[in-house]
C-alpha atoms as a PDB file:
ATOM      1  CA  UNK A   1      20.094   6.790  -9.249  1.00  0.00           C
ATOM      2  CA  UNK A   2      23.680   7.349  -8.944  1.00  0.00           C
ATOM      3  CA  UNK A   3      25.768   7.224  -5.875  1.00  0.00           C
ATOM      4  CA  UNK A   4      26.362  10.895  -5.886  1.00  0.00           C
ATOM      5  CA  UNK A   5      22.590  11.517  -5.551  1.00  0.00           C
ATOM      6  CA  UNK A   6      22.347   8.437  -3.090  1.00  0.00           C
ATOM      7  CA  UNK A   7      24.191  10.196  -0.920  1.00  0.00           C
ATOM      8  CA  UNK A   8      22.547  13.578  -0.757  1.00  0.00           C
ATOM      9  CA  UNK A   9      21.134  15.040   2.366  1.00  0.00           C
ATOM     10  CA  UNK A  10      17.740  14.640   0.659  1.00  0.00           C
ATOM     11  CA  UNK A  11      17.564  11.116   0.072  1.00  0.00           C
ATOM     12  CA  UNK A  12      19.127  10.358   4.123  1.00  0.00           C
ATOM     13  CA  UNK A  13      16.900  12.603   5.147  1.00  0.00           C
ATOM     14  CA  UNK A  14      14.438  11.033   3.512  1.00  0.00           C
ATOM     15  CA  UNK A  15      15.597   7.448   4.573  1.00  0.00           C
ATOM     16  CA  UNK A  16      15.264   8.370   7.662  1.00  0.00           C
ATOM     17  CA  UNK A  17      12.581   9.682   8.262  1.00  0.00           C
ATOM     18  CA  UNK A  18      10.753   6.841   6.380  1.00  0.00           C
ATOM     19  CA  UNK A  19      12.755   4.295   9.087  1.00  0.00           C
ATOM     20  CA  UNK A  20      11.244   6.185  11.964  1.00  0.00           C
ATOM     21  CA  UNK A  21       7.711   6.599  10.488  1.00  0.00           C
ATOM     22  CA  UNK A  22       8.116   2.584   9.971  1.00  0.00           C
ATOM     23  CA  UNK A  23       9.345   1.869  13.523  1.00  0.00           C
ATOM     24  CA  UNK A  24       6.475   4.266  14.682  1.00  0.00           C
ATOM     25  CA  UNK A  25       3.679   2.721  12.895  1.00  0.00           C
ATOM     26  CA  UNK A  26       4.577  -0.528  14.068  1.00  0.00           C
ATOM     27  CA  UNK A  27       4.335  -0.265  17.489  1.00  0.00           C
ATOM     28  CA  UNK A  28       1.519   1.354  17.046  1.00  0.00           C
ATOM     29  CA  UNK A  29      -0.264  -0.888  14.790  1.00  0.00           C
ATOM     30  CA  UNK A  30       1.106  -3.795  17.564  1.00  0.00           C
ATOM     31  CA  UNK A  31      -0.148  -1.829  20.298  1.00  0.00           C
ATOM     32  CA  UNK A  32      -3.961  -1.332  18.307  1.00  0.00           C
ATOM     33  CA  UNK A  33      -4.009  -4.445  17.560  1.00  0.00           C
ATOM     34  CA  UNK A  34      -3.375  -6.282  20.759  1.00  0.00           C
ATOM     35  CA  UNK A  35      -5.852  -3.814  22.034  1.00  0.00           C
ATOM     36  CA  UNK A  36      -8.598  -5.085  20.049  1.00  0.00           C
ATOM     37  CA  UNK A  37      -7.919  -8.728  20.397  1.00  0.00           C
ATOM     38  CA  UNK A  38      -7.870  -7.952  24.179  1.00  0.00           C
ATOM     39  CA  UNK A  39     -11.690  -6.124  23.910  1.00  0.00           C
ATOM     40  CA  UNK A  40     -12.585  -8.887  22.003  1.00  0.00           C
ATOM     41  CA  UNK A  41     -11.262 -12.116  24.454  1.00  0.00           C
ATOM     42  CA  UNK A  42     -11.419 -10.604  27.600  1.00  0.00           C
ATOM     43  CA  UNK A  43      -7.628 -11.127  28.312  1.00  0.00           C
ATOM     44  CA  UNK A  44      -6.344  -7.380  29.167  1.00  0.00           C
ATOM     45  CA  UNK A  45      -3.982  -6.630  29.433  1.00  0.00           C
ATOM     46  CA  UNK A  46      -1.838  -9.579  27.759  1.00  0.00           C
ATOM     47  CA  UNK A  47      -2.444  -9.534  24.083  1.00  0.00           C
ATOM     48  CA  UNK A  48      -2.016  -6.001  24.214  1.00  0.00           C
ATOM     49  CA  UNK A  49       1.455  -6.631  25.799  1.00  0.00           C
ATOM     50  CA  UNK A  50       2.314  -9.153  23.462  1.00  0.00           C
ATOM     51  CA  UNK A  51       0.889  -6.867  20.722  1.00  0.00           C
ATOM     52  CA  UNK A  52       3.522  -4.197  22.118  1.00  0.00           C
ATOM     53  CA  UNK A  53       6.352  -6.416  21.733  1.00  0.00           C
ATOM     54  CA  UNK A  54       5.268  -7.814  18.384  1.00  0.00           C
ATOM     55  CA  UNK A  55       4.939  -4.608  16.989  1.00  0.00           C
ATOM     56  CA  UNK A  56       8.887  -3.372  18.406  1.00  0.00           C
ATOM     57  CA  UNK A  57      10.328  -6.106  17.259  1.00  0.00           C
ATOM     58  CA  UNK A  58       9.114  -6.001  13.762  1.00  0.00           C
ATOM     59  CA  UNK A  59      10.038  -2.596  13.808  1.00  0.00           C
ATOM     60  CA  UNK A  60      13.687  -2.307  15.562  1.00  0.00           C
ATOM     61  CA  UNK A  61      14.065  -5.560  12.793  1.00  0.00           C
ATOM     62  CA  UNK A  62      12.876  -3.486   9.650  1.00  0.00           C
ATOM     63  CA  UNK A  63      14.655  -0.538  10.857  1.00  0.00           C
ATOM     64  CA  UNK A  64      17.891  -2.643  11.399  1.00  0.00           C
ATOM     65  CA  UNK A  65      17.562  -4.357   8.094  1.00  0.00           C
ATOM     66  CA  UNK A  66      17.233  -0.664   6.450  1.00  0.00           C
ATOM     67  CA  UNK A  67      20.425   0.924   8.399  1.00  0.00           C
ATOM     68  CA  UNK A  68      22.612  -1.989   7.446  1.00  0.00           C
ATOM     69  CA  UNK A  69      21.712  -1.776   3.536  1.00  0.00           C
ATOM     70  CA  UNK A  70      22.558   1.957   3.900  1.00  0.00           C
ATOM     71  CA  UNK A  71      25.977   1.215   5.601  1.00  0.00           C
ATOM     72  CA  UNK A  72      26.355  -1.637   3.435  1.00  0.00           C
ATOM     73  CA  UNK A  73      26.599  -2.661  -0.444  1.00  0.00           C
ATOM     74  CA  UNK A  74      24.841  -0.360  -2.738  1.00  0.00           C
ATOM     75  CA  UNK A  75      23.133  -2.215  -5.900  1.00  0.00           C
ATOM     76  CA  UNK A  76      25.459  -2.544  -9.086  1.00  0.00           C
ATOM     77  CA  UNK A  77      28.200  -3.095  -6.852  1.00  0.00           C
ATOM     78  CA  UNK A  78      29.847  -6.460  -6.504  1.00  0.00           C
ATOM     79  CA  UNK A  79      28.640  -7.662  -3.153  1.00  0.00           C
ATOM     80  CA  UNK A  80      25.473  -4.703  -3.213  1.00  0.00           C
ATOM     81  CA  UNK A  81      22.482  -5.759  -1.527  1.00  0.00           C
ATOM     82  CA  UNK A  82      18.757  -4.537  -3.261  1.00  0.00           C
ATOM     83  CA  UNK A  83      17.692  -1.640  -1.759  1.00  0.00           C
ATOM     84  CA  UNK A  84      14.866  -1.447   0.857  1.00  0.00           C
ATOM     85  CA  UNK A  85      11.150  -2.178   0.006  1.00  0.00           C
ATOM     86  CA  UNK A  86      10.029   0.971   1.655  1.00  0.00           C
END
């Protein structure tokens, strides 16, 4: 892919909206998962708290890591940076 089509509104778009899904899911998945532990130890409402804060930092760090390879190098470039495993 060259940079012209790295740059279209499609593939940001797209980008994006695969960042947000990402952050989403994880706090979710966090949140669902300290849940269950919680059910399962008796300990509500901490490991679903803990799960919360798992799960947003995970995903404000993928989301992070994603936005700065975007600003950043661009692969084939001296100094580029692989893209993304999305």
């Amino acid at each position: 892919m060259n940079d012209k089509n790295r740059d279209s509104i499609y593939f940001v778009l797209g980008l994006y909206g695969a960042v947000g899904l990402q952050l989403a899911l994880a706090v979710v998945v966090g949140l669902v998962g300290g849940n269950f532990l919680d059910k399962q130890f008796g300990t509500l409402p901490w490991l679903t708290i803990i799960g919360l804060i798992v799960g947003s930092v995970g995903g404000f760090w993928n989301l992070i890591r994603i936005l700065n390879w975007q600003r950043g190098g661009r692969p084939g470039k001296p100094g580029g940076r692989s893209p993304p495993k999305l």
